[in-house]
PDB file of N, CA and C in Angstrom:
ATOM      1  N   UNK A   1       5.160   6.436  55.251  1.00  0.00           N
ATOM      2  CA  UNK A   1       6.287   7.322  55.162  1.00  0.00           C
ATOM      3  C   UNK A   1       5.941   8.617  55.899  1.00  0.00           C
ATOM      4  N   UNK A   2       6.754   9.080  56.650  1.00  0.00           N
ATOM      5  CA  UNK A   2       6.711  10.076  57.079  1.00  0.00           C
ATOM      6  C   UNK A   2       6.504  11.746  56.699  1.00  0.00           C
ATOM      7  N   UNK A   3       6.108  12.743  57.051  1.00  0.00           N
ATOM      8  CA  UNK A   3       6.563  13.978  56.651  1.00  0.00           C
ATOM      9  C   UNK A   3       7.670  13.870  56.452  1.00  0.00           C
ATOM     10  N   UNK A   4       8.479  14.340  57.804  1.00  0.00           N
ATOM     11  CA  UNK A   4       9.794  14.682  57.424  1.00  0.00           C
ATOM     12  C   UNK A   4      10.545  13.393  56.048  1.00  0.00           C
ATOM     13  N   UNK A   5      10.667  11.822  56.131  1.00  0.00           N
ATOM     14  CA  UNK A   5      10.976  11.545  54.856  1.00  0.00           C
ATOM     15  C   UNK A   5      10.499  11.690  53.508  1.00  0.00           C
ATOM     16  N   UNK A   6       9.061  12.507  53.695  1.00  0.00           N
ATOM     17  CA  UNK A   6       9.259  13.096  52.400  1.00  0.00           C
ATOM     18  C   UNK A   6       9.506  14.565  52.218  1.00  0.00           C
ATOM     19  N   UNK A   7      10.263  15.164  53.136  1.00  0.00           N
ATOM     20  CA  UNK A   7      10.710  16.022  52.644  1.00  0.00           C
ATOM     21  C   UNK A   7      12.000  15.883  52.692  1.00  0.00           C
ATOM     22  N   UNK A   8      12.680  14.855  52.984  1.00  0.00           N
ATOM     23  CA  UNK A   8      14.080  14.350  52.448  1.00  0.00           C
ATOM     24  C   UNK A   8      13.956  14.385  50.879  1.00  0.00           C
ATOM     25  N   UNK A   9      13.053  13.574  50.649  1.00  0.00           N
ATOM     26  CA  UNK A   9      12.713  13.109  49.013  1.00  0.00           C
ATOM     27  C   UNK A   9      12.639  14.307  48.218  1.00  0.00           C
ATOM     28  N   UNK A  10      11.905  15.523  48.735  1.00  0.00           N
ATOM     29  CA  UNK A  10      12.167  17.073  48.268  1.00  0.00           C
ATOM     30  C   UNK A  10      13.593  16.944  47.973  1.00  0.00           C
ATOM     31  N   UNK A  11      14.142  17.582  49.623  1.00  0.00           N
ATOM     32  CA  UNK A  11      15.097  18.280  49.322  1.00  0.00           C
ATOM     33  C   UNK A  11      16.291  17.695  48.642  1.00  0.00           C
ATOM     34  N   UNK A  12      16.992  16.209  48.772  1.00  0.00           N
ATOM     35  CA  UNK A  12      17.479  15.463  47.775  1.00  0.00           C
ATOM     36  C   UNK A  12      17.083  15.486  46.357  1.00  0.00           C
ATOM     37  N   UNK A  13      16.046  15.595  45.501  1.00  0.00           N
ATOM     38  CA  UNK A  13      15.740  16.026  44.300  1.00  0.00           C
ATOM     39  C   UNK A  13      16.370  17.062  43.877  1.00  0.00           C
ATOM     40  N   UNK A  14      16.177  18.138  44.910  1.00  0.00           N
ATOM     41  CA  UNK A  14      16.879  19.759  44.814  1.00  0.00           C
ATOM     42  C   UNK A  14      18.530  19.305  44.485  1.00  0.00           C
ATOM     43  N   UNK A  15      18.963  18.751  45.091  1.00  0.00           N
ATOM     44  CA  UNK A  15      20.471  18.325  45.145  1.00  0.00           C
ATOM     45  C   UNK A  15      20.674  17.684  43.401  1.00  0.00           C
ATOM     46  N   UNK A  16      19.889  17.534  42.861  1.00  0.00           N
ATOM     47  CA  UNK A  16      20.096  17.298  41.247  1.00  0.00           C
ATOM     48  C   UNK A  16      20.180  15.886  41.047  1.00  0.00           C
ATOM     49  N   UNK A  17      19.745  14.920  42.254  1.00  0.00           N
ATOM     50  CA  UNK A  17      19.919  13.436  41.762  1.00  0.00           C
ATOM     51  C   UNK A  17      19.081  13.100  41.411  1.00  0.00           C
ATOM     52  N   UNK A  18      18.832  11.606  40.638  1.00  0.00           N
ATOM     53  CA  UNK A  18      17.693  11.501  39.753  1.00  0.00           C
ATOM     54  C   UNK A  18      16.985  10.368  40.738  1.00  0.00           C
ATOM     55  N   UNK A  19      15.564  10.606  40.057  1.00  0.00           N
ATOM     56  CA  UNK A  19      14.203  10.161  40.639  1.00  0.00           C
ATOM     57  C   UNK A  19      14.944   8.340  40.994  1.00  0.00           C
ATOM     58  N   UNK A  20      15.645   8.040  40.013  1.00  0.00           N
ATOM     59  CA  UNK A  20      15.740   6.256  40.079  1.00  0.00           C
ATOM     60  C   UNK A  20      16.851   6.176  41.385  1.00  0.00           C
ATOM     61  N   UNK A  21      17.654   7.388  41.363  1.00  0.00           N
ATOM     62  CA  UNK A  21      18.856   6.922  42.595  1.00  0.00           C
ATOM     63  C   UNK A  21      18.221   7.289  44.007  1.00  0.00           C
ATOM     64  N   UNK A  22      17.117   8.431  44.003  1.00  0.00           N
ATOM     65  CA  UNK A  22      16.534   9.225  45.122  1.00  0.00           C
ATOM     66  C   UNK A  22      16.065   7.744  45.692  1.00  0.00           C
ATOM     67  N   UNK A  23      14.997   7.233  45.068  1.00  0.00           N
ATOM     68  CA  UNK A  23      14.476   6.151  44.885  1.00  0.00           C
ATOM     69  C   UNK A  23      14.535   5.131  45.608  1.00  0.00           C
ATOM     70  N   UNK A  24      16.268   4.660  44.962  1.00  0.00           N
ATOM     71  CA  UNK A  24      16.370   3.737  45.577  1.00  0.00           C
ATOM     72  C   UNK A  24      17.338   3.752  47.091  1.00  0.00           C
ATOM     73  N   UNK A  25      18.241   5.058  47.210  1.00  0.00           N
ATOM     74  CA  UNK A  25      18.280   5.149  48.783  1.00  0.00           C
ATOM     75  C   UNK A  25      17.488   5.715  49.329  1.00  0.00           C
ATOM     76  N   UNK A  26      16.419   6.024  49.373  1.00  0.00           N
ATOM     77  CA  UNK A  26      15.433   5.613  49.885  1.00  0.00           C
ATOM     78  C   UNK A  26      14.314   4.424  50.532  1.00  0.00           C
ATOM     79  N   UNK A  27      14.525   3.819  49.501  1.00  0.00           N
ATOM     80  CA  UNK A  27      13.895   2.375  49.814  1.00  0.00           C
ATOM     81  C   UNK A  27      12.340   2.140  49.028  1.00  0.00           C
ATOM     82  N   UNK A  28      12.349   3.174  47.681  1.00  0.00           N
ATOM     83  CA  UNK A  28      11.103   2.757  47.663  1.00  0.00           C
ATOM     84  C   UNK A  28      10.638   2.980  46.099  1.00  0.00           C
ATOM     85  N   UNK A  29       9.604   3.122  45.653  1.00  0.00           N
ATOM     86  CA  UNK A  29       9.739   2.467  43.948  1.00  0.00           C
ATOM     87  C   UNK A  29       9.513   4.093  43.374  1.00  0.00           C
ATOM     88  N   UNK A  30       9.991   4.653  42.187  1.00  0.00           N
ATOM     89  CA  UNK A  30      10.311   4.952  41.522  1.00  0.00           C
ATOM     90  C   UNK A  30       8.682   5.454  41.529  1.00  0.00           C
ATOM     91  N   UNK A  31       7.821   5.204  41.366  1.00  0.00           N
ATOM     92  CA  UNK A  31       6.463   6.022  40.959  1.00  0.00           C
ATOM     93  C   UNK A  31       5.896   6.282  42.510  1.00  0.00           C
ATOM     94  N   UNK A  32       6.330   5.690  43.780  1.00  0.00           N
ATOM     95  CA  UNK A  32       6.078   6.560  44.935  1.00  0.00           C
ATOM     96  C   UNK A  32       6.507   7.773  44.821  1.00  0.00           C
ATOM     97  N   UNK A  33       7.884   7.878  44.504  1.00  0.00           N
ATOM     98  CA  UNK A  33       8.871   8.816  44.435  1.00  0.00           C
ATOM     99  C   UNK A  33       8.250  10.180  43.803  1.00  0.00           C
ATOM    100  N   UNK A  34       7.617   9.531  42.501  1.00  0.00           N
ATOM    101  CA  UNK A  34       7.602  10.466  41.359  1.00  0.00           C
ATOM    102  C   UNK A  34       5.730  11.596  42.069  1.00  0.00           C
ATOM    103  N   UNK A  35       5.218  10.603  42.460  1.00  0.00           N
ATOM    104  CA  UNK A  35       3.906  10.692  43.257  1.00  0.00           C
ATOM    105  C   UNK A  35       4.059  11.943  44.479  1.00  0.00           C
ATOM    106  N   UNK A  36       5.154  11.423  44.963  1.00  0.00           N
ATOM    107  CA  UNK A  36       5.308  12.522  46.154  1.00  0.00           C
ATOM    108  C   UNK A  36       5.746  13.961  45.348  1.00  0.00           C
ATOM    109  N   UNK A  37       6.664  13.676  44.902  1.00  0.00           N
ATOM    110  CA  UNK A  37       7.203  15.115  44.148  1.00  0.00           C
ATOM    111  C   UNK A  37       6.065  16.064  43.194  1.00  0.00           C
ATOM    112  N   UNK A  38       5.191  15.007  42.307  1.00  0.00           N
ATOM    113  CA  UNK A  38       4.373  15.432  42.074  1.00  0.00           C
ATOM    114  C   UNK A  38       3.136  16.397  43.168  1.00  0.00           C
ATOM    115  N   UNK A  39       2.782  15.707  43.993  1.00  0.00           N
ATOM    116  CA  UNK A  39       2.488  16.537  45.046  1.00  0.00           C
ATOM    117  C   UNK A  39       2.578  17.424  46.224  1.00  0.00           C
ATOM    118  N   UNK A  40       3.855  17.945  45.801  1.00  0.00           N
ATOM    119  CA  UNK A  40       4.794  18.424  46.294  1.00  0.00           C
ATOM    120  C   UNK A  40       4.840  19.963  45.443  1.00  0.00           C
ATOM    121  N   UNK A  41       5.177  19.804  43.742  1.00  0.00           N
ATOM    122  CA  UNK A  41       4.711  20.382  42.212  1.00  0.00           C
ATOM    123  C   UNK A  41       3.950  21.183  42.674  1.00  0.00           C
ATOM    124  N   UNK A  42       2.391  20.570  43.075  1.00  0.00           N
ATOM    125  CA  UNK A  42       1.337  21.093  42.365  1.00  0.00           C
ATOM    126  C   UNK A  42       0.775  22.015  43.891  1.00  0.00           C
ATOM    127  N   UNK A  43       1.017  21.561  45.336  1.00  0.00           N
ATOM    128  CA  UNK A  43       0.539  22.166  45.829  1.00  0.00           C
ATOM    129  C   UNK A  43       1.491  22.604  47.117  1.00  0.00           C
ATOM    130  N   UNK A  44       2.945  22.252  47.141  1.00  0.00           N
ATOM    131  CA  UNK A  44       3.463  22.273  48.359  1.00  0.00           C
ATOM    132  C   UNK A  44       3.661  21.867  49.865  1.00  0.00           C
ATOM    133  N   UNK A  45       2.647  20.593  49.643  1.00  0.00           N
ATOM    134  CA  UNK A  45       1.878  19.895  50.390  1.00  0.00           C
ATOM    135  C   UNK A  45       2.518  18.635  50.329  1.00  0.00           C
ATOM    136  N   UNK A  46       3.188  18.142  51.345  1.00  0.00           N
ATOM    137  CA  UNK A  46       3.570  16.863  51.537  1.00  0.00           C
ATOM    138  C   UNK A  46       2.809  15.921  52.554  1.00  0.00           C
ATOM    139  N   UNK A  47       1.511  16.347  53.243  1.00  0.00           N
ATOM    140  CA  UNK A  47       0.797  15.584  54.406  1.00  0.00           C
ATOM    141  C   UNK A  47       0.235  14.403  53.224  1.00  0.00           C
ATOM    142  N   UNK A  48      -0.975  13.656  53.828  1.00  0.00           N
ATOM    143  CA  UNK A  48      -1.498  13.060  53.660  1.00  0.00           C
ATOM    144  C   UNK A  48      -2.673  13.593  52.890  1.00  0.00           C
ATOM    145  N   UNK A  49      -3.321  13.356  51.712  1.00  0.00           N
ATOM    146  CA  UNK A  49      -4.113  13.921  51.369  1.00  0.00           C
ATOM    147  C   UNK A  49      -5.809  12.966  51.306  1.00  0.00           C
ATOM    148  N   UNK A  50      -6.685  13.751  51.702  1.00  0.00           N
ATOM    149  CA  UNK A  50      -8.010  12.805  52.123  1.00  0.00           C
ATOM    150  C   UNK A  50      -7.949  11.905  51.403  1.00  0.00           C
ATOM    151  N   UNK A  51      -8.447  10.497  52.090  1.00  0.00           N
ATOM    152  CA  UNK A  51      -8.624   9.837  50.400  1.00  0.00           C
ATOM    153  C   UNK A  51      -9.642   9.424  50.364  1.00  0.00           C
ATOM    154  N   UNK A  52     -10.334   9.349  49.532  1.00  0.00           N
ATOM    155  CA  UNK A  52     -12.078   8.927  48.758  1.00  0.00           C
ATOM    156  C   UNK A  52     -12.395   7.868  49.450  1.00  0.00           C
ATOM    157  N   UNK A  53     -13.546   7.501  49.404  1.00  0.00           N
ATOM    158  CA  UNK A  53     -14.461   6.414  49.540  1.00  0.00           C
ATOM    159  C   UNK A  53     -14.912   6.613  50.754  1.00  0.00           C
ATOM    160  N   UNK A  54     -15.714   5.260  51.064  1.00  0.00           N
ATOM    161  CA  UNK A  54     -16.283   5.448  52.574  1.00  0.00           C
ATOM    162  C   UNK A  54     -15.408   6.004  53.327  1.00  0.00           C
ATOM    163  N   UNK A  55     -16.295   6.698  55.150  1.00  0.00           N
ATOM    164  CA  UNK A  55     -15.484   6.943  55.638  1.00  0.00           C
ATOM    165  C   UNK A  55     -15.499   5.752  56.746  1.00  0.00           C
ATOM    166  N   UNK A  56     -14.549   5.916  57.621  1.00  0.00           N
ATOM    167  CA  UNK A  56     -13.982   4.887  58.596  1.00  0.00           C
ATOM    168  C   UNK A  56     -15.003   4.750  59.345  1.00  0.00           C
ATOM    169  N   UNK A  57     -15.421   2.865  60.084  1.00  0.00           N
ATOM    170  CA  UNK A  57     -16.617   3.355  60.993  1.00  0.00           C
ATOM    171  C   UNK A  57     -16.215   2.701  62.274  1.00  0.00           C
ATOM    172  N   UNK A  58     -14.580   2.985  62.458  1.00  0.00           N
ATOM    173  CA  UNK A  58     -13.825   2.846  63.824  1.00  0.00           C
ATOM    174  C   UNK A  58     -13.447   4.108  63.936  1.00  0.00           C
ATOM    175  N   UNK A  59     -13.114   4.619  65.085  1.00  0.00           N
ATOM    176  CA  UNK A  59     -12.412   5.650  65.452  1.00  0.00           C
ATOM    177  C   UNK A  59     -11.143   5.510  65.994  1.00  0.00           C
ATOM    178  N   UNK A  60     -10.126   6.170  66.183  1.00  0.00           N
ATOM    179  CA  UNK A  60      -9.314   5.702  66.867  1.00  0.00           C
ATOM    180  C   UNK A  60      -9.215   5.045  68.313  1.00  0.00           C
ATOM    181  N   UNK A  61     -10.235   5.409  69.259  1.00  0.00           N
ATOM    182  CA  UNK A  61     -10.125   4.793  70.228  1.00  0.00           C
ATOM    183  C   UNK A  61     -10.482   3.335  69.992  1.00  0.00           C
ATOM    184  N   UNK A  62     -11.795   3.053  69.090  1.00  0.00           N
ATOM    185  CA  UNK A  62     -12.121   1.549  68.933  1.00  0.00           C
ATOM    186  C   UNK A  62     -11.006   0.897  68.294  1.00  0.00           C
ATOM    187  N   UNK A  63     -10.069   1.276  67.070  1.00  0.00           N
ATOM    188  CA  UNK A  63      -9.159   0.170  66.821  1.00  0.00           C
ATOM    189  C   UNK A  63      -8.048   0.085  67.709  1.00  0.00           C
ATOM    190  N   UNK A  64      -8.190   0.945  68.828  1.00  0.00           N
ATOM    191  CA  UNK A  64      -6.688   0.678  70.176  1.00  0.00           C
ATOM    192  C   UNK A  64      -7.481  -0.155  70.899  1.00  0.00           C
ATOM    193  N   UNK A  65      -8.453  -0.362  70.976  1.00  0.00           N
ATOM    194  CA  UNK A  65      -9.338  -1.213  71.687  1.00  0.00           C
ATOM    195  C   UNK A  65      -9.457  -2.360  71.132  1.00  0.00           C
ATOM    196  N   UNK A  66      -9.735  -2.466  69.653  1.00  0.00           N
ATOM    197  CA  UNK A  66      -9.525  -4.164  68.856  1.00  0.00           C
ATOM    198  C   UNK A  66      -8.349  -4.679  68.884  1.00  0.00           C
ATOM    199  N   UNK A  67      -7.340  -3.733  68.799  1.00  0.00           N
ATOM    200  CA  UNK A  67      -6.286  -4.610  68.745  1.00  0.00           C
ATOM    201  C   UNK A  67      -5.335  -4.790  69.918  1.00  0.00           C
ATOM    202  N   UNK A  68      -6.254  -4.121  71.298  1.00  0.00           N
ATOM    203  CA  UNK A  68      -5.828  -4.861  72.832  1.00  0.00           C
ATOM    204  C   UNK A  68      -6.722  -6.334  72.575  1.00  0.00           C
ATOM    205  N   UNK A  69      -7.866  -6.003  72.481  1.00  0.00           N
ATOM    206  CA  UNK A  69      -8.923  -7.090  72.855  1.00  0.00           C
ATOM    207  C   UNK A  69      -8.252  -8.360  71.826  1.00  0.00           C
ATOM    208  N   UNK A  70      -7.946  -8.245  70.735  1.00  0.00           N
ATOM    209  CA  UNK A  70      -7.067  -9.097  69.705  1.00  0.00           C
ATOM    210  C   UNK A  70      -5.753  -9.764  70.398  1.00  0.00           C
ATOM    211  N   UNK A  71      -4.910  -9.189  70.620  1.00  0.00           N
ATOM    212  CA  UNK A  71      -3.880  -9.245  71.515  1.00  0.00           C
ATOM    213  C   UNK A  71      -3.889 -10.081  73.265  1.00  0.00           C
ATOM    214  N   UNK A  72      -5.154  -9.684  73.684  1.00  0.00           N
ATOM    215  CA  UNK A  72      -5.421 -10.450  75.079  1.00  0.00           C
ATOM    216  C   UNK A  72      -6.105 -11.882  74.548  1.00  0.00           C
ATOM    217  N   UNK A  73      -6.612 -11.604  73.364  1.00  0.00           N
ATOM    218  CA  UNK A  73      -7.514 -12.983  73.112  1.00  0.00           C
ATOM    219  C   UNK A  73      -6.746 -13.100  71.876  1.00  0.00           C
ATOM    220  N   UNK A  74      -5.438 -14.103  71.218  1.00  0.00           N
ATOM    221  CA  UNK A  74      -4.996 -14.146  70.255  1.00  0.00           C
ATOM    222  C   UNK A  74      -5.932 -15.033  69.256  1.00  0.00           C
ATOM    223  N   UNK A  75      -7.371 -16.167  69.973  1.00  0.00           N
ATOM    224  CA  UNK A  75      -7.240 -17.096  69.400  1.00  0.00           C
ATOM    225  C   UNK A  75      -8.880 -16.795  69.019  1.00  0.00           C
ATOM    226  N   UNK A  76      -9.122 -16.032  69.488  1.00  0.00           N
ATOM    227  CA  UNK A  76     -10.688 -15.359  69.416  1.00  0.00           C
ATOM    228  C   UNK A  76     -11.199 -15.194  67.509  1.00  0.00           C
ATOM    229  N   UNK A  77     -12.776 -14.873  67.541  1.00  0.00           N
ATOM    230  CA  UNK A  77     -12.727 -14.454  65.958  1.00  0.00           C
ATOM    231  C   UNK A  77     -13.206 -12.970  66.350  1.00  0.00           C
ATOM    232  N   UNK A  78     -13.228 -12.578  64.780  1.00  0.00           N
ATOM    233  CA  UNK A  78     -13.736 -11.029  64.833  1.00  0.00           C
ATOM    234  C   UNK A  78     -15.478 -10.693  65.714  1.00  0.00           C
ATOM    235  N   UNK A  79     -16.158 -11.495  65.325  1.00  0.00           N
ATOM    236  CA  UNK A  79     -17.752 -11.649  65.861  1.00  0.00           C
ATOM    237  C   UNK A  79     -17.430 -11.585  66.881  1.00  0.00           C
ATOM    238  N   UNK A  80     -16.784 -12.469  67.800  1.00  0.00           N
ATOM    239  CA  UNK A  80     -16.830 -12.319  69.410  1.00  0.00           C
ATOM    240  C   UNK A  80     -15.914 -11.204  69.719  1.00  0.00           C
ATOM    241  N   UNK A  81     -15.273 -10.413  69.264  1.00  0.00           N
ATOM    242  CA  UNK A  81     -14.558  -9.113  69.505  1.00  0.00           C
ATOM    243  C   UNK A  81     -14.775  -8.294  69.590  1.00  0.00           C
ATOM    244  N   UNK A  82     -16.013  -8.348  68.144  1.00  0.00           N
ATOM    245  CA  UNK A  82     -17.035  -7.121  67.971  1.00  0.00           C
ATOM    246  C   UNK A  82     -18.420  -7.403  68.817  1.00  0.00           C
ATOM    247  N   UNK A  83     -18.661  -8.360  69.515  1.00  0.00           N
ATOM    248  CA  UNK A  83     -19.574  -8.116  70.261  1.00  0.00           C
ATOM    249  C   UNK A  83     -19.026  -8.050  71.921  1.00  0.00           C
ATOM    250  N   UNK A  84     -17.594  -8.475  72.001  1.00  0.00           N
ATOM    251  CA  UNK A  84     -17.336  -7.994  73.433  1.00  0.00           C
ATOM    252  C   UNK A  84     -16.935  -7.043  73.875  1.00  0.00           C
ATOM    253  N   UNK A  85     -16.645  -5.933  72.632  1.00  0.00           N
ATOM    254  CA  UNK A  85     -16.710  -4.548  72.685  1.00  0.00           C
ATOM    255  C   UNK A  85     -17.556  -3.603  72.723  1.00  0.00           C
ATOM    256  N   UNK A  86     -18.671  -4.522  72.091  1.00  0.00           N
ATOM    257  CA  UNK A  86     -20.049  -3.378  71.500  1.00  0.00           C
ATOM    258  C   UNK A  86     -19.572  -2.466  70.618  1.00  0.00           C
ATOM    259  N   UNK A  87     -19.308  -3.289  69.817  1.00  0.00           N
ATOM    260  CA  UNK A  87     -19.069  -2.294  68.625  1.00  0.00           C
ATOM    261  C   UNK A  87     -20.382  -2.766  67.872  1.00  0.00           C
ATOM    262  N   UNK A  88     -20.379  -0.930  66.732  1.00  0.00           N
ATOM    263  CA  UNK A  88     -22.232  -1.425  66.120  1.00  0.00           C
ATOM    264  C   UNK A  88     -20.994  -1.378  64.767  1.00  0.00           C
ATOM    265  N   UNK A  89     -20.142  -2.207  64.663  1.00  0.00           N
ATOM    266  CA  UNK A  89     -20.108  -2.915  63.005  1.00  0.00           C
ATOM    267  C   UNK A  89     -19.898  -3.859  62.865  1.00  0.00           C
ATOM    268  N   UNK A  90     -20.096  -4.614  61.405  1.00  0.00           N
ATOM    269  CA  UNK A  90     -19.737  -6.011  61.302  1.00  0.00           C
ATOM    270  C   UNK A  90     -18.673  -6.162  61.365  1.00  0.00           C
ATOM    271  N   UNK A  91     -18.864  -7.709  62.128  1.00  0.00           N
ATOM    272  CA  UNK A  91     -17.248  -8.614  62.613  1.00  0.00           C
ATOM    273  C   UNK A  91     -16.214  -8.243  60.836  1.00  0.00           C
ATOM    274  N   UNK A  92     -16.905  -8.401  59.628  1.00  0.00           N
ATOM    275  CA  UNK A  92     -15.449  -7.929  58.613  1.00  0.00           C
ATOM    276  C   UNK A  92     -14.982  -6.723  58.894  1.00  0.00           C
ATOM    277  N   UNK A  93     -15.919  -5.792  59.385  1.00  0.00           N
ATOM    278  CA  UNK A  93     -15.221  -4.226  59.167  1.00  0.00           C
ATOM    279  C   UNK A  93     -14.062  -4.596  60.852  1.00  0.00           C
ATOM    280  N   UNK A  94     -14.048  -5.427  61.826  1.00  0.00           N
ATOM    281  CA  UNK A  94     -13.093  -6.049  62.588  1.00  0.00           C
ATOM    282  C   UNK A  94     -12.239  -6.659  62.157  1.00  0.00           C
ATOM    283  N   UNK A  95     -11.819  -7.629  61.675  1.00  0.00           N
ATOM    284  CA  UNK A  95     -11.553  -8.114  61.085  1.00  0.00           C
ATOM    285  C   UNK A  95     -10.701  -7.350  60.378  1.00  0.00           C
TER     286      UNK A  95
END
């Protein structure tokens, strides 16, 4: 979802309709809804907020690169993708 659609989801709230109707013209469930607004509440902040755990060990250029090399070779596996790229991770983190 976008910024700007969630700040539709704001400013429609403001308009006094409820979380279940926002919701559903919108297209989306009722505790997304409630999730965004909530973070919206607490800090004014509608981006993306970091999220935990490992961090990524593609960058963006390598997954525009897996998923040409994927795309030119539909029938290929991850191992031979990740080694015809030289990528230093395992074929799952390809995959």
């Amino acid at each position: 979802m976008t910024i700007s659609s969630r700040g539709q989801l704001v400013g429609t709230c403001n308009a006094r309709l409820s979380v279940s109707e926002i919701a559903r013209q919108m297209g989306i469930s009722r505790s997304t809804m409630r999730c965004w607004l909530q973070q919206f509440e607490e800090s004014a902040n509608l981006a993306d907020l970091p999220s935990s755990g490992r961090p990524k060990l593609t960058n963006t250029a390598d997954d525009v690169r897996i998923v040409a090399d994927i795309r030119n070779h539909p029938f290929t596996n991850a191992m031979a993708t990740t080694e015809w790229l030289h990528l230093e991770v395992s074929a799952r983190t390809v995959r």
